[in-house]
N, C-alpha and C. Protein backbone atom coordinates (compact mmCIF):
# COMPACT_ATOMS: atom_id res chain seq x y z
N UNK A 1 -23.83 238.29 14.40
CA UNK A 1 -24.31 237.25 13.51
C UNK A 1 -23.27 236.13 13.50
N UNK A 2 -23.85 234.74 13.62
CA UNK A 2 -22.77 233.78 13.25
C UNK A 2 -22.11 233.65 11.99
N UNK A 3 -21.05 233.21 12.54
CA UNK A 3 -20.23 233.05 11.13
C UNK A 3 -21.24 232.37 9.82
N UNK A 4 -21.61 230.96 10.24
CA UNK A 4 -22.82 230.13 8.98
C UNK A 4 -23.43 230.82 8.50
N UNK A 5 -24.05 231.88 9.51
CA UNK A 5 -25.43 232.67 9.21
C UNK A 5 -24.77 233.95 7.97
N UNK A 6 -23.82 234.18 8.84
CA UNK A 6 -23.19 235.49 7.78
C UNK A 6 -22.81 234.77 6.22
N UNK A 7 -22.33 234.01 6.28
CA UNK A 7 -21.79 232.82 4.86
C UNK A 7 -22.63 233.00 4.29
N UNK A 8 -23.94 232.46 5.02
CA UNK A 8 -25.45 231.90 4.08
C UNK A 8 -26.41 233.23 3.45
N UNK A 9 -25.94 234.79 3.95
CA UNK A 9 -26.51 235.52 3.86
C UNK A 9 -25.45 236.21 2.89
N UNK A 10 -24.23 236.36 3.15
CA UNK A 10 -23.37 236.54 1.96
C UNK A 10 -23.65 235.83 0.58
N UNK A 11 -23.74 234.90 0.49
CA UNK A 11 -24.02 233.59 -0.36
C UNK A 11 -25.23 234.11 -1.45
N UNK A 12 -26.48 234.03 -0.40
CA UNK A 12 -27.42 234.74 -0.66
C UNK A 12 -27.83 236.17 -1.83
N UNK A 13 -26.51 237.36 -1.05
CA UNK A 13 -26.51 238.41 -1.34
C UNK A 13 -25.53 238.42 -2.96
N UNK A 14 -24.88 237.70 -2.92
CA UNK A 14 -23.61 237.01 -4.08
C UNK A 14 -24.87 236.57 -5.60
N UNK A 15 -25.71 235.72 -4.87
CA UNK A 15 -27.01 235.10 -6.10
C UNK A 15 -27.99 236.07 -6.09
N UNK A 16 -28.57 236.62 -5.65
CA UNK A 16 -29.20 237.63 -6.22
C UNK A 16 -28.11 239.04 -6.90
N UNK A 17 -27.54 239.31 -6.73
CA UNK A 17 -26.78 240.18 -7.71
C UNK A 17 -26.78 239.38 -9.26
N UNK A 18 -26.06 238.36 -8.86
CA UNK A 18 -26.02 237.69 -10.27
C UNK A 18 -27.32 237.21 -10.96
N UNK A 19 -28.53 237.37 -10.47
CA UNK A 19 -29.83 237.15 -10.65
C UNK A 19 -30.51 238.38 -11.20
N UNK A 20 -30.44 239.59 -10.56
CA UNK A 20 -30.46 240.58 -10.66
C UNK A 20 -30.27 241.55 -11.70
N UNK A 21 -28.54 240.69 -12.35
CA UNK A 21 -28.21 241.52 -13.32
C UNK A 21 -28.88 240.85 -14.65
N UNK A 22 -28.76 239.77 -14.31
CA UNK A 22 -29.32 238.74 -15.25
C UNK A 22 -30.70 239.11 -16.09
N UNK A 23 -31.38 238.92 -15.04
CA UNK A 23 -33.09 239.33 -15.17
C UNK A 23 -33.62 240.34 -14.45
N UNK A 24 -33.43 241.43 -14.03
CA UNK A 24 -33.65 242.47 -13.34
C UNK A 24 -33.95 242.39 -11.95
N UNK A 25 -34.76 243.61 -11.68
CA UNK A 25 -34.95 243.90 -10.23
C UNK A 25 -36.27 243.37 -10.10
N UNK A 26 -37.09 243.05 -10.81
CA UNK A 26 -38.27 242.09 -10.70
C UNK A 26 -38.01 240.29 -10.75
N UNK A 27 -36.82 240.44 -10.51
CA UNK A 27 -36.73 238.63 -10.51
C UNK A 27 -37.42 238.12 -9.41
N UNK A 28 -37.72 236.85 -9.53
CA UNK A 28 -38.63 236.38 -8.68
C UNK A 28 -37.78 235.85 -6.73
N UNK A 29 -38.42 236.19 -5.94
CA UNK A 29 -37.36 236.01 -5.06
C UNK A 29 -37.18 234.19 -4.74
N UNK A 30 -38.43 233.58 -5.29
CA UNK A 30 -38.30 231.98 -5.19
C UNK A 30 -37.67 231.92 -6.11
N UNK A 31 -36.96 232.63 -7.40
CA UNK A 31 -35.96 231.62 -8.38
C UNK A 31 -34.70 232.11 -7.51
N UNK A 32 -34.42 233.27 -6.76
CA UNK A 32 -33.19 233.53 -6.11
C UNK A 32 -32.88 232.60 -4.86
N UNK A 33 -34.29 232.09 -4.54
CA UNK A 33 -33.94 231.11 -3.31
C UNK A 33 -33.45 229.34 -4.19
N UNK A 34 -33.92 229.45 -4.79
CA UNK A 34 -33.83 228.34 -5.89
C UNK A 34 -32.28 228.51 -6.42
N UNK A 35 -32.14 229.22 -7.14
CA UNK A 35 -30.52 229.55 -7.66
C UNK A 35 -29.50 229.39 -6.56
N UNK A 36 -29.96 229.52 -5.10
CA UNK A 36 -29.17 229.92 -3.82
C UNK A 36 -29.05 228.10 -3.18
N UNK A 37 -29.65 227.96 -3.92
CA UNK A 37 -29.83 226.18 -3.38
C UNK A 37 -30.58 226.29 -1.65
N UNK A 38 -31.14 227.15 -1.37
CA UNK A 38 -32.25 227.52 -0.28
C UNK A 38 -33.76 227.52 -0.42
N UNK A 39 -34.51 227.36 0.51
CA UNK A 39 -35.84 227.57 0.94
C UNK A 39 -35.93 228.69 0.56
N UNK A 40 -37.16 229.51 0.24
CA UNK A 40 -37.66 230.84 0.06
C UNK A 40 -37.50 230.88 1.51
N UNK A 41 -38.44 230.50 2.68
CA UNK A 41 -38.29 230.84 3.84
C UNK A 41 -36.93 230.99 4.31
N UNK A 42 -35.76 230.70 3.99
CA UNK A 42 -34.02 230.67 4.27
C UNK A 42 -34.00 232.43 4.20
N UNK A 43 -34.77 232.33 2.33
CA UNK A 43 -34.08 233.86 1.88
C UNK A 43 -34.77 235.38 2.67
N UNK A 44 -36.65 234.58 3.03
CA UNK A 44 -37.31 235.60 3.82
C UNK A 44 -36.48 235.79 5.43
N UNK A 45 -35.76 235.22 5.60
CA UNK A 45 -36.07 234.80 7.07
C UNK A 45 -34.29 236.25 6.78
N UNK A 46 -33.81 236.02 6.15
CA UNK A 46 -32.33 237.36 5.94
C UNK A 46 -32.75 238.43 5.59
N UNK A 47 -33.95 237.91 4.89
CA UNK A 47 -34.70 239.58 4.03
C UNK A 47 -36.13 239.31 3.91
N UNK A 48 -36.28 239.97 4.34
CA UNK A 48 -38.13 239.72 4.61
C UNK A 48 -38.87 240.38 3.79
N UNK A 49 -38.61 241.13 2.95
CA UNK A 49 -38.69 241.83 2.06
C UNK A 49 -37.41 241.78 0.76
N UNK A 50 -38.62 242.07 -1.00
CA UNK A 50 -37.41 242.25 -1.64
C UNK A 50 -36.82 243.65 -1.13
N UNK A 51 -37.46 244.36 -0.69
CA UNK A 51 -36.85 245.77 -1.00
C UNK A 51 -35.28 245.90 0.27
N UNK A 52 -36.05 244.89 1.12
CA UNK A 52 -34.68 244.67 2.12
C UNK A 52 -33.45 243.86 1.29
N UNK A 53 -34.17 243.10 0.51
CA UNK A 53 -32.95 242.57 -0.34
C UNK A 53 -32.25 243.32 -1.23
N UNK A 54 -33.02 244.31 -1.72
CA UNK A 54 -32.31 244.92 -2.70
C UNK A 54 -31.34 246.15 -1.50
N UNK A 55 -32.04 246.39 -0.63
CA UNK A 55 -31.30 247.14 -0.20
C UNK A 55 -30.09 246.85 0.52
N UNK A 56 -29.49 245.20 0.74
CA UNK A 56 -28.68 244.92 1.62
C UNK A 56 -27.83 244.91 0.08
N UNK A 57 -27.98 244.12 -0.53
CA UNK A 57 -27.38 244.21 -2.07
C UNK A 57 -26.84 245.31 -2.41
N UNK A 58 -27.73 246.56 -2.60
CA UNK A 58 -27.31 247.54 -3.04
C UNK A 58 -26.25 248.72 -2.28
N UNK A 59 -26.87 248.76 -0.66
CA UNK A 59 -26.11 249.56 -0.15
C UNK A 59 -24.40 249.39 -0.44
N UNK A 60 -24.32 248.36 -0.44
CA UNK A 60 -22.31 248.44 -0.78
C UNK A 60 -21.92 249.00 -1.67
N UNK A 61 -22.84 249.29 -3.07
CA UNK A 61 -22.31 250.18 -4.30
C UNK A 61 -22.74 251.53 -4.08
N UNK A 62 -23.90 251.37 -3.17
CA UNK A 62 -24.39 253.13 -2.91
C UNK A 62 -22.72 254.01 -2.31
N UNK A 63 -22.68 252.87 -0.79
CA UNK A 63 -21.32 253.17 -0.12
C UNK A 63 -20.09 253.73 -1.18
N UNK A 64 -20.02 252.23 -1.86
CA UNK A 64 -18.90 252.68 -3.26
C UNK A 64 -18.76 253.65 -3.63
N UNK A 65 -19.59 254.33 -4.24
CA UNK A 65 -19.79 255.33 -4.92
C UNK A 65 -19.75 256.48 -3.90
N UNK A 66 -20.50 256.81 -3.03
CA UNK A 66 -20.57 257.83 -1.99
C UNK A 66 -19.21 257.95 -1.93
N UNK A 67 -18.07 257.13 -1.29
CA UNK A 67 -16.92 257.35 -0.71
C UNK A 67 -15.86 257.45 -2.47
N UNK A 68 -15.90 256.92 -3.58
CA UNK A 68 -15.47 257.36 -4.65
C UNK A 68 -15.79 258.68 -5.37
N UNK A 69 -16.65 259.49 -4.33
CA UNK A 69 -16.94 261.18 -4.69
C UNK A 69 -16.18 261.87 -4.10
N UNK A 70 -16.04 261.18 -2.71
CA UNK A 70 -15.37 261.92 -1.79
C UNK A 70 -13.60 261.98 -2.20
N UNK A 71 -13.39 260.65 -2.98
CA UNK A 71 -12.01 260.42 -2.98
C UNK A 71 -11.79 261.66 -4.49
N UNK A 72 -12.41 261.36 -5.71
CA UNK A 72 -12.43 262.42 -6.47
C UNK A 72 -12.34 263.57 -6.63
N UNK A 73 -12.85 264.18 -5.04
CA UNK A 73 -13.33 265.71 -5.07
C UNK A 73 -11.83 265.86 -4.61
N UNK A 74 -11.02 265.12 -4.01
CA UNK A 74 -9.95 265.64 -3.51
C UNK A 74 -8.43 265.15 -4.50
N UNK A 75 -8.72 264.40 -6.21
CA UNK A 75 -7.48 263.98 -6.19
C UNK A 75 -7.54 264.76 -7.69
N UNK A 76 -9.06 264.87 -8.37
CA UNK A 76 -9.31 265.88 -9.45
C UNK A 76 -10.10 266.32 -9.87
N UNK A 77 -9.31 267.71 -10.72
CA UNK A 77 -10.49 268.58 -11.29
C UNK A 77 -11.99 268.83 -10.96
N UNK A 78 -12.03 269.60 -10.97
CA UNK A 78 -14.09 269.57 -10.81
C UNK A 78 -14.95 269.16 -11.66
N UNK A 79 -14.23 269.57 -12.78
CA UNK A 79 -15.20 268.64 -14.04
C UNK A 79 -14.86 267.55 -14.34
N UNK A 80 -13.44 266.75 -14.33
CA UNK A 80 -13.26 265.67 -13.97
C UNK A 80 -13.67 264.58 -13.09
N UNK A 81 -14.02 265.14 -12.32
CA UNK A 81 -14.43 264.67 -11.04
C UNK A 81 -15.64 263.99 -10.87
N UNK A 82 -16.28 265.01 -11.53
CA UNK A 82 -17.96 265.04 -11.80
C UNK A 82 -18.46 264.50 -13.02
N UNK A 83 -17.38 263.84 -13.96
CA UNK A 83 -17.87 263.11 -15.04
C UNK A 83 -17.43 261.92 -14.74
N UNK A 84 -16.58 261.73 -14.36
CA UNK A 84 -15.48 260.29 -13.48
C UNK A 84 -16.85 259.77 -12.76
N UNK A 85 -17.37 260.35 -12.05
CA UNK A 85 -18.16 259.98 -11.07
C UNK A 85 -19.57 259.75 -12.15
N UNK A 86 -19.90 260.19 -12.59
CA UNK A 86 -21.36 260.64 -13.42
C UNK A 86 -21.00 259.30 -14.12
N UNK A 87 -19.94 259.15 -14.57
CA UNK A 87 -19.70 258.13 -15.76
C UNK A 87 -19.79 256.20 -14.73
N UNK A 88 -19.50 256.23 -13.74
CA UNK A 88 -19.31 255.27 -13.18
C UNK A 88 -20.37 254.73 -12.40
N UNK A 89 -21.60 255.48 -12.18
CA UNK A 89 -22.71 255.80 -11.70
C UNK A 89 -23.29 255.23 -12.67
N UNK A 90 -23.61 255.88 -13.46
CA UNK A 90 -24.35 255.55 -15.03
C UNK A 90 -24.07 253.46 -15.08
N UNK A 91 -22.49 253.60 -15.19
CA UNK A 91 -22.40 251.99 -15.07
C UNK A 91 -22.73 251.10 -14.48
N UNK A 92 -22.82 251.42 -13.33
CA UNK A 92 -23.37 250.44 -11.91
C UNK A 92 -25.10 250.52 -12.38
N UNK A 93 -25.35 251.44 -12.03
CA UNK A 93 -26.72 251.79 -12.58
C UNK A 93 -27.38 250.56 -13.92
N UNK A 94 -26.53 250.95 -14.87
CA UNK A 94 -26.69 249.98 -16.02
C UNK A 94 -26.32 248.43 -15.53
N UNK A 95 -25.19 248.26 -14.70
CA UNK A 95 -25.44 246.73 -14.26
C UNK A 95 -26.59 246.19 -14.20
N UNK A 96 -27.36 246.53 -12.90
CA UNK A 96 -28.37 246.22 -12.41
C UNK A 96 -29.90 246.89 -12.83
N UNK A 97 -29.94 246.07 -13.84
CA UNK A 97 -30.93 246.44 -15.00
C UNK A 97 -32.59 246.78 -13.90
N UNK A 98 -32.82 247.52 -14.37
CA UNK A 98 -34.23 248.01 -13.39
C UNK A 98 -34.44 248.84 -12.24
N UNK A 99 -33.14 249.26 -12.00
CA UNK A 99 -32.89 249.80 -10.28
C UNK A 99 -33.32 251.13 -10.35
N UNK A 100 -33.51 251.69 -11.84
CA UNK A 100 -33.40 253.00 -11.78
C UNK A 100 -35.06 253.50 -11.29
N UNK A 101 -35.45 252.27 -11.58
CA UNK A 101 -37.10 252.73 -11.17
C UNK A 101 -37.12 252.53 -9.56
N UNK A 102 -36.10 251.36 -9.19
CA UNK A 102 -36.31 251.80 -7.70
C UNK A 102 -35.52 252.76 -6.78
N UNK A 103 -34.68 253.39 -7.48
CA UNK A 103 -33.98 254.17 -7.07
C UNK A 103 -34.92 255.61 -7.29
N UNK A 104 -35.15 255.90 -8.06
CA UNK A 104 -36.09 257.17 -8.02
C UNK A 104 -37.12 257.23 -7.55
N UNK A 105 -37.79 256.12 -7.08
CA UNK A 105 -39.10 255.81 -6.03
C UNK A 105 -38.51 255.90 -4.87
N UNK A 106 -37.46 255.91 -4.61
CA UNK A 106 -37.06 255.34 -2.75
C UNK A 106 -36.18 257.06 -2.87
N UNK A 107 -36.08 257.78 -3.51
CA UNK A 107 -35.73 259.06 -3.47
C UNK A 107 -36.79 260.03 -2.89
N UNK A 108 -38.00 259.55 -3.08
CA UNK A 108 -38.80 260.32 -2.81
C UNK A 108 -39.73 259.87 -1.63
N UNK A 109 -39.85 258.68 -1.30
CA UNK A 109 -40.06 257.71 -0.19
C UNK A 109 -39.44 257.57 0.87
N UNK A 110 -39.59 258.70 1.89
CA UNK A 110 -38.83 258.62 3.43
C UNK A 110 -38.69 256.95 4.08
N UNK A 111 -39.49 256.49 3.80
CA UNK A 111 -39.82 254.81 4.54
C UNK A 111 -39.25 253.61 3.75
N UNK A 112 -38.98 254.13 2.90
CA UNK A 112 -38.22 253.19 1.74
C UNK A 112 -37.10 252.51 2.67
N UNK A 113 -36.40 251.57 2.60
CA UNK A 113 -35.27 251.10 2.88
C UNK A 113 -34.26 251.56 2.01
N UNK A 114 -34.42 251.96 0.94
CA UNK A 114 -33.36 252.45 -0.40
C UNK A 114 -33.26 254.18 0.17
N UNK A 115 -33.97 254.60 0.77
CA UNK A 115 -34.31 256.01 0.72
C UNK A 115 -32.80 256.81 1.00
N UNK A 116 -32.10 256.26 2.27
CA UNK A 116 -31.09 256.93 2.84
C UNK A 116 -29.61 256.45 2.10
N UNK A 117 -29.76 255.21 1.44
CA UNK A 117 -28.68 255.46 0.86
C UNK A 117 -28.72 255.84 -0.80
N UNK A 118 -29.95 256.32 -1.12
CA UNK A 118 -30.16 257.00 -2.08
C UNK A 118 -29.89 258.42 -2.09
N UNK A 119 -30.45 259.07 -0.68
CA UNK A 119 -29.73 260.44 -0.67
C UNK A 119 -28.92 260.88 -0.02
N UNK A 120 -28.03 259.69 0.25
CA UNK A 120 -26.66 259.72 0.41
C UNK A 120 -25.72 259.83 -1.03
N UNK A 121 -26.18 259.23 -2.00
CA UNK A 121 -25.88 258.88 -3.65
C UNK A 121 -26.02 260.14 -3.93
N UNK A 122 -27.16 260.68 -3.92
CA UNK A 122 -27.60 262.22 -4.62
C UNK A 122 -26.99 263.58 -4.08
N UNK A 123 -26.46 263.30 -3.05
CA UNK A 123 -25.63 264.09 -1.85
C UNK A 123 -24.29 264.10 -1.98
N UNK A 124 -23.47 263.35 -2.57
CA UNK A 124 -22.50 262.73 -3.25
C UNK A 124 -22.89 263.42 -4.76
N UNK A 125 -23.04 263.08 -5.38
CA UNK A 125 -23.39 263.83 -6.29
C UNK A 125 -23.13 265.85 -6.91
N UNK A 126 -24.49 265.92 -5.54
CA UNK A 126 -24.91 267.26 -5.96
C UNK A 126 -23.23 267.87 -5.40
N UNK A 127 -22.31 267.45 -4.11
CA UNK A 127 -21.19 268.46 -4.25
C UNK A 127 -20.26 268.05 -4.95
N UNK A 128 -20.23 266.96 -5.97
CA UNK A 128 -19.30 267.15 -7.22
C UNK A 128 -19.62 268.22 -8.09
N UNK A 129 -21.15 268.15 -8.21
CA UNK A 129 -21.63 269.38 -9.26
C UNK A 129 -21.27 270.88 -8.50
N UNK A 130 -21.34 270.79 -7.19
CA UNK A 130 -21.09 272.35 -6.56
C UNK A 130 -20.21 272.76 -6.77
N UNK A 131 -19.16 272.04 -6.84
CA UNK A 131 -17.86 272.18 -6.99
C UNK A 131 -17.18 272.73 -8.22
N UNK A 132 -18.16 271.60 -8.89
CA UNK A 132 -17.53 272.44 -10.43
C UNK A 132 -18.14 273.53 -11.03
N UNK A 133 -19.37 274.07 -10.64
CA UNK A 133 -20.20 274.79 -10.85
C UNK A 133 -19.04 276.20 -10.22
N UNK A 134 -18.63 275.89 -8.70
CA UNK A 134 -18.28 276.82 -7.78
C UNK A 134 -17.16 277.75 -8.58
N UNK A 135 -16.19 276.86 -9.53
CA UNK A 135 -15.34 277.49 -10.31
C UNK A 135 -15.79 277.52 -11.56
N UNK A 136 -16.89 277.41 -12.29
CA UNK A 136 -17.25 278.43 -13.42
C UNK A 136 -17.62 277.57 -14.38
N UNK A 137 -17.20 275.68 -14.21
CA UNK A 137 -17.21 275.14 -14.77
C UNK A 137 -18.10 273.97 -15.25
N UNK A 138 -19.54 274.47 -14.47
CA UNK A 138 -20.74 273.03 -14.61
C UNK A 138 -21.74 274.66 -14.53
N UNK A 139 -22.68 273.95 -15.28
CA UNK A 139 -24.10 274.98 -15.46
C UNK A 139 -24.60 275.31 -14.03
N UNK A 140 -24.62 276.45 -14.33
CA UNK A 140 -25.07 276.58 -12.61
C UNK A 140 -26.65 276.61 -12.61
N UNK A 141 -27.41 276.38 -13.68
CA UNK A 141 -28.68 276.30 -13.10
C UNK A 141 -29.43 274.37 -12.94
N UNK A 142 -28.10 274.03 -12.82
CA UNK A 142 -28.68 272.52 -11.97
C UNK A 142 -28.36 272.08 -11.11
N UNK A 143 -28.67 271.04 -10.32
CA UNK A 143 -28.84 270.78 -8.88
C UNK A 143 -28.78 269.28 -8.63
N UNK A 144 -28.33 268.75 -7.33
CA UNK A 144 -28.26 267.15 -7.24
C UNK A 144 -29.08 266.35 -7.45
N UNK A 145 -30.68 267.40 -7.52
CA UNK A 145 -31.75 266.36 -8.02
C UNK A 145 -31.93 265.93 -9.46
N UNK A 146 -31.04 267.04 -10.15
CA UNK A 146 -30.72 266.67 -11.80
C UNK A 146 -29.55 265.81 -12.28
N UNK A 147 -28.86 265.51 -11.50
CA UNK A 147 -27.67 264.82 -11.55
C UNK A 147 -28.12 263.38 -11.06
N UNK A 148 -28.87 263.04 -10.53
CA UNK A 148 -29.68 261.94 -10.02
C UNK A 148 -30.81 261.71 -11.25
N UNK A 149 -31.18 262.12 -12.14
CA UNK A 149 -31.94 262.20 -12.57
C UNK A 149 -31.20 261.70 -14.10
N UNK A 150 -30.34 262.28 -14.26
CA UNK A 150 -29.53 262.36 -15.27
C UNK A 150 -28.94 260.56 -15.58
N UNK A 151 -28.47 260.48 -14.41
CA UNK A 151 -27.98 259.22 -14.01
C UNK A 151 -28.84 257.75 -14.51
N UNK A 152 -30.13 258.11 -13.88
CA UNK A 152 -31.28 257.22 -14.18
C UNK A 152 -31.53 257.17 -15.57
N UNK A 153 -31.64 258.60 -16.25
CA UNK A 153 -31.63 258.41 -17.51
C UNK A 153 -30.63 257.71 -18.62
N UNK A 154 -29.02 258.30 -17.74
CA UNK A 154 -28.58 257.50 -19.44
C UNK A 154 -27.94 256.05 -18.85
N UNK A 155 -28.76 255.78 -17.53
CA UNK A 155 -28.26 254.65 -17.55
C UNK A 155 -29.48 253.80 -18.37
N UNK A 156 -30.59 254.13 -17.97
CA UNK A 156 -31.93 253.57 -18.83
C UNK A 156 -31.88 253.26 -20.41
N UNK A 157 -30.85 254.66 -21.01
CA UNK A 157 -30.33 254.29 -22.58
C UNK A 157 -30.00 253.19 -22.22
N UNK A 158 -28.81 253.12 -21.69
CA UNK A 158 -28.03 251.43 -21.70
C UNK A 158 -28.89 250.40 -21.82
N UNK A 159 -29.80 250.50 -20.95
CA UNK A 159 -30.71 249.43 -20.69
C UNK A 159 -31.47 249.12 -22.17
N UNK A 160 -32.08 249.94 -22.87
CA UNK A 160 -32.56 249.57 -23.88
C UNK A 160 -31.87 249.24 -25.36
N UNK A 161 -32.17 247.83 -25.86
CA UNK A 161 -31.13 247.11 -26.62
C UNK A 161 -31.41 248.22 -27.87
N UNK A 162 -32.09 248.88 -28.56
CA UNK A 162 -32.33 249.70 -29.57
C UNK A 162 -31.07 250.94 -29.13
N UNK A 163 -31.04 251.31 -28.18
CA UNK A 163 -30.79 252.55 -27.88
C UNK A 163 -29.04 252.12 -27.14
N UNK A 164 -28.83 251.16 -27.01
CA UNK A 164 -27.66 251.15 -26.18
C UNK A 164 -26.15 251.26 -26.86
N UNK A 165 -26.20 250.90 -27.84
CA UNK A 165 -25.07 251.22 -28.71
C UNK A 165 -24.81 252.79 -28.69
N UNK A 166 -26.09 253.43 -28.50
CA UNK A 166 -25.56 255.07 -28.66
C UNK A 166 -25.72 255.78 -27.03
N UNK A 167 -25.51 254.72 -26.29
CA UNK A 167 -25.35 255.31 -24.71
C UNK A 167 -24.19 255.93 -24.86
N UNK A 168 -22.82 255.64 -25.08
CA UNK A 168 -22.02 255.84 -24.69
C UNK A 168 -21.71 257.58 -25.62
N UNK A 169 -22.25 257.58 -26.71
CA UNK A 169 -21.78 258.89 -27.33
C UNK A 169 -22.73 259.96 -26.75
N UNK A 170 -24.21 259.75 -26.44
CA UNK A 170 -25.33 260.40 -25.75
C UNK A 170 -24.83 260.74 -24.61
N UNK A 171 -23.64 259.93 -23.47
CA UNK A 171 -23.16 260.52 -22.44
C UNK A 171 -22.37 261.83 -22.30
N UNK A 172 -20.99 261.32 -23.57
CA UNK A 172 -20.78 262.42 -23.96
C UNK A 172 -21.61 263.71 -24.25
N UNK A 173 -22.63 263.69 -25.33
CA UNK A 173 -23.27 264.79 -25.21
C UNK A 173 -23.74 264.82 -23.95
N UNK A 174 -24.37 264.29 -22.99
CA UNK A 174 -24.63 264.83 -21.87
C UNK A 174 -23.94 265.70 -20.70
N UNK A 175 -22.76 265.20 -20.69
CA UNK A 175 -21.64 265.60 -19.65
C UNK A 175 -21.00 266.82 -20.56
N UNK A 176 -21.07 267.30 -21.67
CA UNK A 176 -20.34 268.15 -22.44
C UNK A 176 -21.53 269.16 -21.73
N UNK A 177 -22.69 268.58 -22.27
CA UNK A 177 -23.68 269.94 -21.99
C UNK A 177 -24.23 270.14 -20.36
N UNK A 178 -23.37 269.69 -19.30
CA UNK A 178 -23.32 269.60 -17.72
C UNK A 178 -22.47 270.80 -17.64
N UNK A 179 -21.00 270.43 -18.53
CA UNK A 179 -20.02 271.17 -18.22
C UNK A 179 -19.82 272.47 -19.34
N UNK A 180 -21.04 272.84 -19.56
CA UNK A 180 -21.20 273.98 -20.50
C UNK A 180 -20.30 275.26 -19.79
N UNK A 181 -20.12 276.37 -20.06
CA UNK A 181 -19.75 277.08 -18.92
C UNK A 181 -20.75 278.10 -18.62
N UNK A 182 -20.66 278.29 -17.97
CA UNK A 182 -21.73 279.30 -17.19
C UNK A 182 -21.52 281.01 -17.36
């Protein structure tokens, strides 16, 4: 890719995040070409699809996160590890107000563009939970598809202005009752 081209698609990828977080994952892709000081055809012609947009967007935090499991599993604890991670997940998640609906659709959607680095996310995941499970210390009757699941949920608290003030103590109860012992 040329350098301009890469700029203009960086650029691009820079205004819809900030669009994104703004007004969700249903923002319109002509106000993102608009905000981008571009043609809609500029923004189709990098992403021809939103879902390609969301997915060029998103894969770098999927990455993030994938490789911040890996770094965890090796520097602490298992239940540490797995709430560190659970907890930071939840946040990103909550950034990008709406994702959780496309994230749990493209989980189950082989053709999705979100699909593979979604269960790459959930894969990441499920061996933080193995791990801590493995030494005695996460419920052993759940699985990476509940930890993915989990995720969507209390990031969704966040999302709702009634309910978001008590995200953060609801996590706690959540991750207390992850790391129940078995």
């Amino acid at each position: 890719m040329r350098a301009d081209a890469r700029k203009n698609r960086d650029h691009l990828l820079a205004v819809a995040g900030t669009a994104i977080t703004e007004q969700g994952v249903d923002v319109s892709l002509r106000d993102i070409a608009r905000r981008a000081d571009v043609g809609l055809a500029t923004l189709l012609r990098h992403f021809p699809t939103r879902e390609a947009l969301l997915d060029a967007l998103l894969r770098t935090s999927f990455d993030e996160l994938t490789a911040e499991a890996a770094e965890l599993e090796t520097s602490n604890s298992p239940e540490d590890a797995l709430v560190l991670w659970l907890r930071d997940c939840v946040a990103w998640t909550t950034e990008y107000r709406g994702v959780t609906v496309l994230m749990a659709a493209a989980i189950e959607d082989a053709d999705s563009a979100l699909h593979a680095s979604c269960v790459t996310l959930r894969a990441a995941g499920a061996r933080l939970l193995a791990r801590a499970q493995a030494v005695g210390m996460a419920r052993s009757d759940m699985d990476g598809d509940d930890v993915f699941a989990l995720v969507a949920m209390l990031a969704w608290l966040g999302d709702q202005p009634a309910l978001a003030p008590r995200a953060d103590r609801l996590f706690e109860v959540v991750a207390s009752a992850i790391l129940a012992r078995t």
